[in-house]
PDB file of N, CA and C in Angstrom:
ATOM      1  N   UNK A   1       0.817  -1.193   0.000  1.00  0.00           N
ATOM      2  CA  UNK A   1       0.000   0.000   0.000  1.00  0.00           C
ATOM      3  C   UNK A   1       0.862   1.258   0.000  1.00  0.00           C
ATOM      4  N   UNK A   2       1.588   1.371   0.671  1.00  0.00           N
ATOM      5  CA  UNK A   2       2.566   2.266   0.740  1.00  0.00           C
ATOM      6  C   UNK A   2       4.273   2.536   0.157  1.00  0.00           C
ATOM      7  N   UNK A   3       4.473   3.209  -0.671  1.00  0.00           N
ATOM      8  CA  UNK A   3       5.337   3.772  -1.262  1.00  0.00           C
ATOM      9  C   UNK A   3       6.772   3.786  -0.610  1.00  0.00           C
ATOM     10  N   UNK A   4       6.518   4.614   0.479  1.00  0.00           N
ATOM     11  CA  UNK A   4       7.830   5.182   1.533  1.00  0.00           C
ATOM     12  C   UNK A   4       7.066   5.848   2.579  1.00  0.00           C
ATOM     13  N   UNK A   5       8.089   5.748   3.491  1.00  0.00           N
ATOM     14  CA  UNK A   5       7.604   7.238   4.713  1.00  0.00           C
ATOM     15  C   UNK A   5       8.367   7.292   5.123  1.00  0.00           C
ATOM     16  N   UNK A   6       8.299   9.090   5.553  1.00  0.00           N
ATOM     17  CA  UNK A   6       9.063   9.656   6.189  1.00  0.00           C
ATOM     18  C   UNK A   6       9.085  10.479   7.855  1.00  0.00           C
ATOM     19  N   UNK A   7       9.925  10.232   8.542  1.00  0.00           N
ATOM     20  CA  UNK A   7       9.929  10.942   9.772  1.00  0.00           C
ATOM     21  C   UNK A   7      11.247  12.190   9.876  1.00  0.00           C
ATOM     22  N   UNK A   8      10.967  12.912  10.497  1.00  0.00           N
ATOM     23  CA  UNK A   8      11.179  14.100  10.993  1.00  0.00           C
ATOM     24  C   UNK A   8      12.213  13.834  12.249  1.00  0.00           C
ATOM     25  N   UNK A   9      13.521  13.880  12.224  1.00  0.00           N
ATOM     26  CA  UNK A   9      14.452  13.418  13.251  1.00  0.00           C
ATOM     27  C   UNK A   9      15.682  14.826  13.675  1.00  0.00           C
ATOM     28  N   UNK A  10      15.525  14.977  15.457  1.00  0.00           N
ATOM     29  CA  UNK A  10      16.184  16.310  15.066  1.00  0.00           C
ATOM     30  C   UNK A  10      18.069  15.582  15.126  1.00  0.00           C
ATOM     31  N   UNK A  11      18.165  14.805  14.946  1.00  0.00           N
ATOM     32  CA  UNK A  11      19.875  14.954  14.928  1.00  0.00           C
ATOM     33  C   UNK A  11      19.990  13.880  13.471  1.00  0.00           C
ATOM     34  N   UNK A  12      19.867  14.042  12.400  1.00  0.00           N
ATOM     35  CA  UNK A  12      20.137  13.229  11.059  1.00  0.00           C
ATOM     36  C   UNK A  12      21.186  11.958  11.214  1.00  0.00           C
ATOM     37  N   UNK A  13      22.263  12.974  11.480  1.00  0.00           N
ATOM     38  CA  UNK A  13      23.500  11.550  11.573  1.00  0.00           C
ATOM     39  C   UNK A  13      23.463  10.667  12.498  1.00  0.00           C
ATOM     40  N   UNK A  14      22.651  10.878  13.914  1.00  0.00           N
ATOM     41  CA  UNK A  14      22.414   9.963  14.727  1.00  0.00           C
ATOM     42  C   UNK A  14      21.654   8.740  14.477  1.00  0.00           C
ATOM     43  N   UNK A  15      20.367   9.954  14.291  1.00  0.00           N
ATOM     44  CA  UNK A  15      19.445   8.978  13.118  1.00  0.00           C
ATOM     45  C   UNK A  15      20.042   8.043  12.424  1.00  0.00           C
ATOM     46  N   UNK A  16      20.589   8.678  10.980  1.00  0.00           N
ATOM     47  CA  UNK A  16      21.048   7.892  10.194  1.00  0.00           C
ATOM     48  C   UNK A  16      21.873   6.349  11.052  1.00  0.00           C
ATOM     49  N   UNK A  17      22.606   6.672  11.810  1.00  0.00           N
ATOM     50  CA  UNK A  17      23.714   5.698  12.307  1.00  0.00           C
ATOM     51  C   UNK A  17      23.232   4.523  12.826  1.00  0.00           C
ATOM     52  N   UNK A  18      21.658   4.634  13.290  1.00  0.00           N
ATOM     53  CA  UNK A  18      20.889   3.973  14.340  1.00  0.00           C
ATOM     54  C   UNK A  18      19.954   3.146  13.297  1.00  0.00           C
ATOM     55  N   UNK A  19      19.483   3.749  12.596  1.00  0.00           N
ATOM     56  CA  UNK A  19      18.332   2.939  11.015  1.00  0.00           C
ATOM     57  C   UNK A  19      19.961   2.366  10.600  1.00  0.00           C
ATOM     58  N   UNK A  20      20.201   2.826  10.031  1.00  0.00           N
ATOM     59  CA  UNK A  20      21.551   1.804   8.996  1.00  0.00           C
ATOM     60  C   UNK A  20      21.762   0.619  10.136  1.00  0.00           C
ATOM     61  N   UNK A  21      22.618   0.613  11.191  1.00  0.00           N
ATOM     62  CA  UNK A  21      22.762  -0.832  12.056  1.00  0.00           C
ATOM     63  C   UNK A  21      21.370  -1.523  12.177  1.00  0.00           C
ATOM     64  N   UNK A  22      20.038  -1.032  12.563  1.00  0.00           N
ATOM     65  CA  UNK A  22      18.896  -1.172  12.800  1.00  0.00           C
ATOM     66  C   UNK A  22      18.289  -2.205  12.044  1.00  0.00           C
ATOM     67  N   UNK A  23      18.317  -1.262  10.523  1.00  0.00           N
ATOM     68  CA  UNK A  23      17.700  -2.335   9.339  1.00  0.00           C
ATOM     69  C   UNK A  23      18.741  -3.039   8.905  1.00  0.00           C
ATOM     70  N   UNK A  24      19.880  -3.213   8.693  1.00  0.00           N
ATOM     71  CA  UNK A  24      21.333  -3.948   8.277  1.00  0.00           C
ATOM     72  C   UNK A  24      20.626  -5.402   8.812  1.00  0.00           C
ATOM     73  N   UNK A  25      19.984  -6.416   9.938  1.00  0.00           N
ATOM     74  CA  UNK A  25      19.473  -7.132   9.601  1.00  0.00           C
ATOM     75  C   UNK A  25      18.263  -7.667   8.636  1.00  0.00           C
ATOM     76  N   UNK A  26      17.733  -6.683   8.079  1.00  0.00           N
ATOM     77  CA  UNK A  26      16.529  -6.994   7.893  1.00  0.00           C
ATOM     78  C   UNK A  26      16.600  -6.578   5.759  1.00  0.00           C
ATOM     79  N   UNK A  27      17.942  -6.522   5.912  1.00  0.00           N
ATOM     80  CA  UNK A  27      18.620  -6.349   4.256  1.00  0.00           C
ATOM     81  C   UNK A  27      18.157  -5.114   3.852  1.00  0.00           C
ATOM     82  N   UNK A  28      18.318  -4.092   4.188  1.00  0.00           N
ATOM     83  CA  UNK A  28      18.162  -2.195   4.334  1.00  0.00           C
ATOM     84  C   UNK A  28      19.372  -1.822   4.397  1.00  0.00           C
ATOM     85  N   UNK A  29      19.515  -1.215   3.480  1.00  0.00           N
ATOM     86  CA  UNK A  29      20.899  -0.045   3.036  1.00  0.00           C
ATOM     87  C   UNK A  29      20.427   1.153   3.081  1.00  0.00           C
ATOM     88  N   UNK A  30      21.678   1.751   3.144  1.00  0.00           N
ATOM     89  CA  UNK A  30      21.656   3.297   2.776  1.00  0.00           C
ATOM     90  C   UNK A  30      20.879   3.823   0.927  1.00  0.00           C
ATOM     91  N   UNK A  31      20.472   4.361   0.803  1.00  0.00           N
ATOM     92  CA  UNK A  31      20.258   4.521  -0.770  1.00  0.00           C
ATOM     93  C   UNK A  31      20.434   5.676  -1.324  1.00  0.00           C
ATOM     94  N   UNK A  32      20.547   6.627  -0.383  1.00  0.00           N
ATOM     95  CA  UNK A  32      20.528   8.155  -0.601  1.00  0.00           C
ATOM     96  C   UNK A  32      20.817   9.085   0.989  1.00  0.00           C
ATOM     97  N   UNK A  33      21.763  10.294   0.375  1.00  0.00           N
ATOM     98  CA  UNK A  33      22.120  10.407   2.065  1.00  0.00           C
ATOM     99  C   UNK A  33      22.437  12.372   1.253  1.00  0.00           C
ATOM    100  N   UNK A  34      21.603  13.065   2.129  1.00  0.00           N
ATOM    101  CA  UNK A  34      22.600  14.675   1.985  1.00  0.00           C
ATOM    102  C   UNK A  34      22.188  14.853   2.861  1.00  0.00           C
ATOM    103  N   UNK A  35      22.676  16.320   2.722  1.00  0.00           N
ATOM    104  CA  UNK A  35      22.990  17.166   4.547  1.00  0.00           C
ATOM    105  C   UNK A  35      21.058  17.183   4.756  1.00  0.00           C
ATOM    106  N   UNK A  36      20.303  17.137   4.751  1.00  0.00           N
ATOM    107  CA  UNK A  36      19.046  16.961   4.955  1.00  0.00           C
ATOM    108  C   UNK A  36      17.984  15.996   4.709  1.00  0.00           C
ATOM    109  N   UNK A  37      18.652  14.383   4.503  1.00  0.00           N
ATOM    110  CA  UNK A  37      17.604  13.715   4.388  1.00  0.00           C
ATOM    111  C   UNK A  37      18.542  12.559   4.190  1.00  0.00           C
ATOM    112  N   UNK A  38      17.667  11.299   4.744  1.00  0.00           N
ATOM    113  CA  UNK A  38      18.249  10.301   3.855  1.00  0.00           C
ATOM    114  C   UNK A  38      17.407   8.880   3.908  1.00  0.00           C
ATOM    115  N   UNK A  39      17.533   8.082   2.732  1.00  0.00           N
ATOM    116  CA  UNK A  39      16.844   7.227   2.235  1.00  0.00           C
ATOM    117  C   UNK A  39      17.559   5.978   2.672  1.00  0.00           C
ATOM    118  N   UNK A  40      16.515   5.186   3.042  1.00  0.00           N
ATOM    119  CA  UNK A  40      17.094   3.522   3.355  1.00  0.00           C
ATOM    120  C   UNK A  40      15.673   2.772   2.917  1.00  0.00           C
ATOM    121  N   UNK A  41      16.373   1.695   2.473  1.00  0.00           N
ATOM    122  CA  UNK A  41      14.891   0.660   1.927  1.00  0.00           C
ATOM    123  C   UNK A  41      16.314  -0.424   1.022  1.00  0.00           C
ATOM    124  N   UNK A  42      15.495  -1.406   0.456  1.00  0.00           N
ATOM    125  CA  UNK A  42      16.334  -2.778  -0.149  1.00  0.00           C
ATOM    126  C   UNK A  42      17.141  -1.704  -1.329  1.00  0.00           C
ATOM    127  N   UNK A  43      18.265  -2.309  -1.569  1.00  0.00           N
ATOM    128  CA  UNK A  43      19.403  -1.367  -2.519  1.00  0.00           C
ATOM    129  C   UNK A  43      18.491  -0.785  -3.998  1.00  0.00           C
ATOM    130  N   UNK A  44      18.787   0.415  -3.911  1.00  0.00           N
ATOM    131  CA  UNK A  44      17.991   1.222  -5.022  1.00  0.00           C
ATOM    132  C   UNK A  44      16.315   1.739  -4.812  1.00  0.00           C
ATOM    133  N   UNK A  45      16.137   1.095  -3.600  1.00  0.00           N
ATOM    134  CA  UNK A  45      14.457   1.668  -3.640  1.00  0.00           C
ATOM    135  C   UNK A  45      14.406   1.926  -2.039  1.00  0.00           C
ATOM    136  N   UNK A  46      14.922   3.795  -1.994  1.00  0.00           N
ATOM    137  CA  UNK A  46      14.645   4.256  -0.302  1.00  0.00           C
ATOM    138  C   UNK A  46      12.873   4.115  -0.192  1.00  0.00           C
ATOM    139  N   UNK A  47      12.595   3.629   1.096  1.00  0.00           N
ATOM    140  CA  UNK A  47      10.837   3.753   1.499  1.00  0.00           C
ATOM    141  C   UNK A  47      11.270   3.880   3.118  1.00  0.00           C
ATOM    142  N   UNK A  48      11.978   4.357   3.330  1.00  0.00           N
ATOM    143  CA  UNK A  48      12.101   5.008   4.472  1.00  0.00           C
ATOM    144  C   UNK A  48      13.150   6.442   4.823  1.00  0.00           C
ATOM    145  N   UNK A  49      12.774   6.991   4.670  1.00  0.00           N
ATOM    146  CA  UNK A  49      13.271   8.739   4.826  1.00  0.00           C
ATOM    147  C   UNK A  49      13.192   9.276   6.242  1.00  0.00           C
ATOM    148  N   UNK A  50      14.783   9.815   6.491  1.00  0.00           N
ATOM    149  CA  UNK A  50      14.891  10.656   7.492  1.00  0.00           C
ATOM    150  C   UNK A  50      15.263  12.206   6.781  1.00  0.00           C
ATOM    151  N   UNK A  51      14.129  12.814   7.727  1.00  0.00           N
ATOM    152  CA  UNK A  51      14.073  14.220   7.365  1.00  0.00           C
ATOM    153  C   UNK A  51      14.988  15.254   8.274  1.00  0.00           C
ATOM    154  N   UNK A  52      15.875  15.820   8.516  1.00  0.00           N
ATOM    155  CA  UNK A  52      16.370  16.548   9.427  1.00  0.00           C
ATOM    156  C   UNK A  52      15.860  17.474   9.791  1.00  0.00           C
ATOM    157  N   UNK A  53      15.395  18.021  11.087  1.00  0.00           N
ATOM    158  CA  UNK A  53      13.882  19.180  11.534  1.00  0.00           C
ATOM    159  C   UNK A  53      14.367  19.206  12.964  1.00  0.00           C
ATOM    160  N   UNK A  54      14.502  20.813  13.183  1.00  0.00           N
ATOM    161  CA  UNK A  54      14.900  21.187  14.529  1.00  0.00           C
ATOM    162  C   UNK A  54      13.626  20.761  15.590  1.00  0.00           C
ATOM    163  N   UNK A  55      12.533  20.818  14.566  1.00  0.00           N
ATOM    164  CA  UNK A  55      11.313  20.365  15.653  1.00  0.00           C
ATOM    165  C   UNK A  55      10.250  18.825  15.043  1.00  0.00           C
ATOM    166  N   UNK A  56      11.025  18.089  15.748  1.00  0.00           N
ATOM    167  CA  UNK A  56       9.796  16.515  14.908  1.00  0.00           C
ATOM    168  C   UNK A  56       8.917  16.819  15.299  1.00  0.00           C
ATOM    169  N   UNK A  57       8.165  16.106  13.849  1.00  0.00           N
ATOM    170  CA  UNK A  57       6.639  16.058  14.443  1.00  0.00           C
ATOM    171  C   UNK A  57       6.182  14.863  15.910  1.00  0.00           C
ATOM    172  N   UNK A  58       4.828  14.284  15.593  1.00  0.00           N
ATOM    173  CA  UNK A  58       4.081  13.415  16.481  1.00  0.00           C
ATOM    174  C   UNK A  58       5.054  12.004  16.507  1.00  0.00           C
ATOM    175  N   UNK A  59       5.129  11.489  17.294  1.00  0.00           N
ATOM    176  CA  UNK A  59       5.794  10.167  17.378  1.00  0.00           C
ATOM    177  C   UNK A  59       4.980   9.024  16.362  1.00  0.00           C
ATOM    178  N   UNK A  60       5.648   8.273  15.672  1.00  0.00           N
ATOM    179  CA  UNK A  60       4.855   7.214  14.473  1.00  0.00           C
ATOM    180  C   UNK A  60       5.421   5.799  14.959  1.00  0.00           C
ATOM    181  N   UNK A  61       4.435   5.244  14.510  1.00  0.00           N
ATOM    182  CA  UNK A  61       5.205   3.480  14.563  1.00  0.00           C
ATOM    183  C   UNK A  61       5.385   2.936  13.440  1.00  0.00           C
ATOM    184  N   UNK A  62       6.424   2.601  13.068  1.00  0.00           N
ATOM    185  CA  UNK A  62       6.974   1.702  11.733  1.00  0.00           C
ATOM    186  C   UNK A  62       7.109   0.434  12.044  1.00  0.00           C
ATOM    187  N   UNK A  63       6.709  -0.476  10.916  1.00  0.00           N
ATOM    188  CA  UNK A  63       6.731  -1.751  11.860  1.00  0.00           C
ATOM    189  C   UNK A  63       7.550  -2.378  10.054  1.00  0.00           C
ATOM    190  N   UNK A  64       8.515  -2.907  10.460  1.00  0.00           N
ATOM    191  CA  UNK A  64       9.486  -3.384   8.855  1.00  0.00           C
ATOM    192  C   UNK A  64       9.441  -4.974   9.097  1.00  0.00           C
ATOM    193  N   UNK A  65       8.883  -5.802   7.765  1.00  0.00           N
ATOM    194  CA  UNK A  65       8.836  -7.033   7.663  1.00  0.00           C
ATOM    195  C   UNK A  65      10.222  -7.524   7.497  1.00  0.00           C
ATOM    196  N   UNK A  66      10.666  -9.069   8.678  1.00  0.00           N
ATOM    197  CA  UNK A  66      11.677  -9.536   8.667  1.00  0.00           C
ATOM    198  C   UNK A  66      11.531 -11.128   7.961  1.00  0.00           C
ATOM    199  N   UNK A  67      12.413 -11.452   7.781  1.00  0.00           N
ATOM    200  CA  UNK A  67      12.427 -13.081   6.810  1.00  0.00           C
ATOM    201  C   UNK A  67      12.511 -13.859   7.648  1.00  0.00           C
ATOM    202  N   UNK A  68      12.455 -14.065   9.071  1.00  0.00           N
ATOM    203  CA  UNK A  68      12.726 -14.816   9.869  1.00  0.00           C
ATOM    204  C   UNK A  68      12.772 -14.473  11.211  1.00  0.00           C
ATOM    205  N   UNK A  69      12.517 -15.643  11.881  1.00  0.00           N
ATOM    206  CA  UNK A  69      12.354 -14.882  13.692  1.00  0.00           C
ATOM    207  C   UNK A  69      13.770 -14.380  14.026  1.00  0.00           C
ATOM    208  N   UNK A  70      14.787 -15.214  13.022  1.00  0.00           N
ATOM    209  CA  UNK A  70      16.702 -14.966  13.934  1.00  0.00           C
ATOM    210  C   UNK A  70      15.909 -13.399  13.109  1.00  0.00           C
ATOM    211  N   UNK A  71      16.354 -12.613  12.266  1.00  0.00           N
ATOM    212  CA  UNK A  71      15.945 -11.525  11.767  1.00  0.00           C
ATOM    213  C   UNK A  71      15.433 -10.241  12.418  1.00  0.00           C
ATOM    214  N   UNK A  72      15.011 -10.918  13.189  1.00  0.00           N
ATOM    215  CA  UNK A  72      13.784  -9.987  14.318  1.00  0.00           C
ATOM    216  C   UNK A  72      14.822  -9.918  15.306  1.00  0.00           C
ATOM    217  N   UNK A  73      15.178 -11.272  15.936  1.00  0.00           N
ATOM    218  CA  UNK A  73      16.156 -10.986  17.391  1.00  0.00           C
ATOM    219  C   UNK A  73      17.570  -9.948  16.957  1.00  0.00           C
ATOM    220  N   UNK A  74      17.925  -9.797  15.469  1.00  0.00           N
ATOM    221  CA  UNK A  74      18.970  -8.992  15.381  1.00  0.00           C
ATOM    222  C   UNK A  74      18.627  -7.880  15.196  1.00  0.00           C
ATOM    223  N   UNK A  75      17.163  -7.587  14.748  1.00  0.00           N
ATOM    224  CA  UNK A  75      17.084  -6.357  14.743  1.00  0.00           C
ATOM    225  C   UNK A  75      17.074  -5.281  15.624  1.00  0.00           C
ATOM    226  N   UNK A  76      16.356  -6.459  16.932  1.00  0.00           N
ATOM    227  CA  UNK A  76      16.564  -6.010  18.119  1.00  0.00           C
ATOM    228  C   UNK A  76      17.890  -5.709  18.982  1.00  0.00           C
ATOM    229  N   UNK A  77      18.667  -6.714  19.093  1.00  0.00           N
ATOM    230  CA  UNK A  77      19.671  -6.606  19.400  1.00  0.00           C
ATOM    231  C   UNK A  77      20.790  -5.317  18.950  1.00  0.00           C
ATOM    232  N   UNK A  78      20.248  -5.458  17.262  1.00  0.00           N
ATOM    233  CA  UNK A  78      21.586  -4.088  16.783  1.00  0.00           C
ATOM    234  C   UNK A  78      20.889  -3.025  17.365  1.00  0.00           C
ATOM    235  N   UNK A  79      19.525  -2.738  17.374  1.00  0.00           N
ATOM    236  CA  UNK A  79      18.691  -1.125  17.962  1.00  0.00           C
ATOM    237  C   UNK A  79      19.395  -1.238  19.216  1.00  0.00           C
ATOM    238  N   UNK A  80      19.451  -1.434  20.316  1.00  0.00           N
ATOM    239  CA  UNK A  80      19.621  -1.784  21.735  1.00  0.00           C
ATOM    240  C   UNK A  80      20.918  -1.729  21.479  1.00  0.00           C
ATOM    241  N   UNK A  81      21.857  -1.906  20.826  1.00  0.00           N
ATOM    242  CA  UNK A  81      23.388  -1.474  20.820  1.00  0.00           C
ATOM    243  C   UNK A  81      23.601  -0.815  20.077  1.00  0.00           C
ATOM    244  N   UNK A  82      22.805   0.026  19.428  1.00  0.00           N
ATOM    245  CA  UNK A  82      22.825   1.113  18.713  1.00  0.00           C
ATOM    246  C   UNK A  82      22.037   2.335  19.241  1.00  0.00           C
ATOM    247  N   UNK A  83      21.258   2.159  20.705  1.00  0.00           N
ATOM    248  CA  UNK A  83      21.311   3.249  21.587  1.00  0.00           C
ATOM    249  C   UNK A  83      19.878   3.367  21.604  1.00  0.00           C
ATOM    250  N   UNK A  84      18.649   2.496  20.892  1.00  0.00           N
ATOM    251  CA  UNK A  84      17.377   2.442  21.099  1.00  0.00           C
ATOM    252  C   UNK A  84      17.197   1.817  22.945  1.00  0.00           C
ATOM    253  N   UNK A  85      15.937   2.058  22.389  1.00  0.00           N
ATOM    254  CA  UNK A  85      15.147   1.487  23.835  1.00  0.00           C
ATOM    255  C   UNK A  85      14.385   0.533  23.564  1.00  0.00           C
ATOM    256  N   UNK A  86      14.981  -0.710  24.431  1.00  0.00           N
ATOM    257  CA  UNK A  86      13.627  -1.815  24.121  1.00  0.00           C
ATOM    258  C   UNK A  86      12.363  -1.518  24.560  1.00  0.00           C
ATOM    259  N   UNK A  87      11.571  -1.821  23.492  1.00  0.00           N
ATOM    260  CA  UNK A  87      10.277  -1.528  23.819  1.00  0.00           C
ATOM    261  C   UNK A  87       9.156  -2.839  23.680  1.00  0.00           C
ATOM    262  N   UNK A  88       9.799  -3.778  23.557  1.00  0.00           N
ATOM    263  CA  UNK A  88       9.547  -5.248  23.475  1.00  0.00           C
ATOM    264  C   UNK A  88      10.161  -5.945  23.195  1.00  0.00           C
ATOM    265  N   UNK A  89      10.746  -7.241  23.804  1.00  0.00           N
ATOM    266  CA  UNK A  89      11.486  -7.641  22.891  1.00  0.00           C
ATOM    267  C   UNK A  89      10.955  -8.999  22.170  1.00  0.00           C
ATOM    268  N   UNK A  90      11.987  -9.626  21.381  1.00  0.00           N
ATOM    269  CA  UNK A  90      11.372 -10.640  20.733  1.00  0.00           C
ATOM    270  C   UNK A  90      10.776 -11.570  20.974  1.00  0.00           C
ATOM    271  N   UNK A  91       8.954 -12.217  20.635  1.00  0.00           N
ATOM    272  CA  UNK A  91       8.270 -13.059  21.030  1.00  0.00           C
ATOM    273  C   UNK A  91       7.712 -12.883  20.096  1.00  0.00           C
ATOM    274  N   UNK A  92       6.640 -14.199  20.272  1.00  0.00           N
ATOM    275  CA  UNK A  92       4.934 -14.144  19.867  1.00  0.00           C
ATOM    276  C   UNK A  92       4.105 -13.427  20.374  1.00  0.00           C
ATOM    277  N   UNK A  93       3.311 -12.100  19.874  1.00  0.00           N
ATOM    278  CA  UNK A  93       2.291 -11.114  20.251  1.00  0.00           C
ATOM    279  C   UNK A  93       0.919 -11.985  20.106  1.00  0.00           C
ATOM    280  N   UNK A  94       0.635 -12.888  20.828  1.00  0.00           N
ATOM    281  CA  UNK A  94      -0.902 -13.358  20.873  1.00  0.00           C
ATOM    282  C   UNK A  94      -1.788 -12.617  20.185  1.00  0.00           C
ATOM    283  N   UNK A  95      -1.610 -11.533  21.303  1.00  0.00           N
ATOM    284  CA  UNK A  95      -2.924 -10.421  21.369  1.00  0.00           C
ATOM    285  C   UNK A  95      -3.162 -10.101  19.792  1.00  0.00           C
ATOM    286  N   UNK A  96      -2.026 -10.253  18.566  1.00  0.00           N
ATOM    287  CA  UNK A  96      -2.149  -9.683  17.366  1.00  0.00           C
ATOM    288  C   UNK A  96      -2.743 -11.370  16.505  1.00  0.00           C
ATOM    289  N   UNK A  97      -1.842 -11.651  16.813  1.00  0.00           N
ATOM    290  CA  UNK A  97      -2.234 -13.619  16.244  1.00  0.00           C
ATOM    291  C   UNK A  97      -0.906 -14.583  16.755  1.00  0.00           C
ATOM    292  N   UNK A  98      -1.021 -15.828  16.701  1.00  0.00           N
ATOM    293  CA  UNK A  98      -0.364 -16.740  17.178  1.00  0.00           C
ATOM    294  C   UNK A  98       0.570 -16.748  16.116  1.00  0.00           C
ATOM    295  N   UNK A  99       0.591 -16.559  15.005  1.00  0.00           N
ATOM    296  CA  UNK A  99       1.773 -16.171  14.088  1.00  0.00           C
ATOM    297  C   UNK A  99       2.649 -14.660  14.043  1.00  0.00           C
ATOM    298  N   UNK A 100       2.064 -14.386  14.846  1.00  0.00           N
ATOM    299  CA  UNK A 100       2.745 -12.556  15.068  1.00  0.00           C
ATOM    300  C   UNK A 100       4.193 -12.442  15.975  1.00  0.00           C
ATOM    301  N   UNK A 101       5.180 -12.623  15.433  1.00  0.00           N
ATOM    302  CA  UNK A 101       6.579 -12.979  15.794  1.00  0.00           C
ATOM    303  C   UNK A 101       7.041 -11.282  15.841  1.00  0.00           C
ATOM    304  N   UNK A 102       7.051 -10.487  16.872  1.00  0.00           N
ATOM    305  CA  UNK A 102       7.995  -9.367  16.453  1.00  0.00           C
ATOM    306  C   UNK A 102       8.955  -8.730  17.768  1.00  0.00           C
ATOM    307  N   UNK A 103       9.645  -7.469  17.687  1.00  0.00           N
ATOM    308  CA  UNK A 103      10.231  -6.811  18.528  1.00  0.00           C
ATOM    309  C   UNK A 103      10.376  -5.563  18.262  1.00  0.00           C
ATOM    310  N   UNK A 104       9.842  -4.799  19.560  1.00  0.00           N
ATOM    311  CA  UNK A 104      10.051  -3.545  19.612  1.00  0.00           C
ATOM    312  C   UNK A 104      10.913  -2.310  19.638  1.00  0.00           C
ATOM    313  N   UNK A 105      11.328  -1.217  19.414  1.00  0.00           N
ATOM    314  CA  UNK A 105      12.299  -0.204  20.358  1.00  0.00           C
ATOM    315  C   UNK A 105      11.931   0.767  19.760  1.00  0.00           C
ATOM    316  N   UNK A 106      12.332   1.863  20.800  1.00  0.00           N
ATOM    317  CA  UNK A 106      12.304   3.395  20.589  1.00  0.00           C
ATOM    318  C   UNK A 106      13.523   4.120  19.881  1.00  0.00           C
ATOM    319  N   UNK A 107      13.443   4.693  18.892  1.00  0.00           N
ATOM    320  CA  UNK A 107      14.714   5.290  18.436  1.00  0.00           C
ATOM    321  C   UNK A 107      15.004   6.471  18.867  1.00  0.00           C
ATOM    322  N   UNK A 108      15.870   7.316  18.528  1.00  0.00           N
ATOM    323  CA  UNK A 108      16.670   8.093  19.046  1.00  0.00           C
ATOM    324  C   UNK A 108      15.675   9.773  19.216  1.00  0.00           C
ATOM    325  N   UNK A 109      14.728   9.300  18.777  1.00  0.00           N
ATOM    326  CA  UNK A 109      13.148  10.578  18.778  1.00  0.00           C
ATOM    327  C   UNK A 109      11.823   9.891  19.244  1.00  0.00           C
ATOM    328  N   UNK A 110      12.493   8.609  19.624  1.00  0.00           N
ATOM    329  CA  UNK A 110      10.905   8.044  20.755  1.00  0.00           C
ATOM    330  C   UNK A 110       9.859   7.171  19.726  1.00  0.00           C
ATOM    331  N   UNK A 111      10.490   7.099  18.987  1.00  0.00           N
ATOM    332  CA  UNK A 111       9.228   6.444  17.505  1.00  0.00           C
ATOM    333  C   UNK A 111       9.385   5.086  17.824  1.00  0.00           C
ATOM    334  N   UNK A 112       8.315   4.459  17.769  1.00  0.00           N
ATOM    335  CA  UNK A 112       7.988   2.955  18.075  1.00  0.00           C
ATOM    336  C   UNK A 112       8.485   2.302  16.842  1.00  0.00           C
ATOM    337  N   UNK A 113       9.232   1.654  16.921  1.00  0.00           N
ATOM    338  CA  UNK A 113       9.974   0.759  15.278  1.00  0.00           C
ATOM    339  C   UNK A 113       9.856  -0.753  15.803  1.00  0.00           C
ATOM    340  N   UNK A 114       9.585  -0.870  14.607  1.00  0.00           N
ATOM    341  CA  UNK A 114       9.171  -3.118  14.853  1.00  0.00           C
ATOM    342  C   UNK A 114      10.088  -3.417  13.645  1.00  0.00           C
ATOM    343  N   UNK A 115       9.940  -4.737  13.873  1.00  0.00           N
ATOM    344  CA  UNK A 115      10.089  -5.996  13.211  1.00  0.00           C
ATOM    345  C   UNK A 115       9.318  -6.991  13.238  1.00  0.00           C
ATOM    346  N   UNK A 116       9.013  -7.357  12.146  1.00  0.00           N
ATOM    347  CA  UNK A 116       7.675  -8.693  12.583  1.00  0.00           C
ATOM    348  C   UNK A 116       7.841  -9.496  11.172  1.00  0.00           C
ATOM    349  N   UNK A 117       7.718 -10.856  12.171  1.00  0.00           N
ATOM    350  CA  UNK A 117       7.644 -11.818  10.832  1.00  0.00           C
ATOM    351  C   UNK A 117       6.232 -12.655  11.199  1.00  0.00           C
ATOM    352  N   UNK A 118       5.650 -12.786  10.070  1.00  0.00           N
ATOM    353  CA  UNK A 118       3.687 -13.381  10.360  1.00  0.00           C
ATOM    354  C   UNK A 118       4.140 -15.046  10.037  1.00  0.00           C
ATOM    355  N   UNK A 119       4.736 -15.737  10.175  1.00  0.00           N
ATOM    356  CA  UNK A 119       4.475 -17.399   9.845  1.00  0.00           C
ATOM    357  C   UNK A 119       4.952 -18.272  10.901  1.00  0.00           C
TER     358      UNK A 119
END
């Protein structure tokens, strides 16, 4: 359904430093990078944009499909040593379905970021 999105982050390179280790499990590169923005999504197609803005907007939740449950535990793991906040960590979410495998954290502007694999 969706194209790309973008959030509003006030320190870019932090940002940037934290998505690049973040998605690096989940096969997310860099794709595009200047002094005000930068693109990550599978090589050649950014669908995730950091905007550089002295003032972010509302906090969002991104939730990025992983290929596998190991997938999920690294994604978690690199956020959390890359200076996120766990905000769940890796399990089965019942409450969503008995196939709902994911993990949570807060990034470096409080935004709820997942990983989830459905099988």
């Amino acid at each position: 359904m969706f194209d790309h999105i973008g959030i509003h982050v006030k320190d870019l390179a932090r940002s940037l430093a934290f998505y690049e280790a973040v998605l690096a499990p989940l096969g997310y590169v860099v794709c595009s990078s200047d002094a005000g923005s930068a693109g990550l999504g599978p090589k050649g197609e950014p669908a995730l944009w950091l905007y550089a803005s002295k003032a972010p907007g509302g906090r969002v939740h991104v939730a990025f499909r992983a290929v596998d449950r190991r997938a999920v535990a690294q994604f978690h793991a690199a956020a959390v040593t890359a200076g996120g906040v766990d905000n769940g960590p890796p399990g089965v979410r019942t409450d969503y379905s008995e196939r709902y495998y994911a993990a949570f954290v807060l990034d470096p502007d409080g935004n709820n970021v997942e990983a989830v694999f459905l099988r």
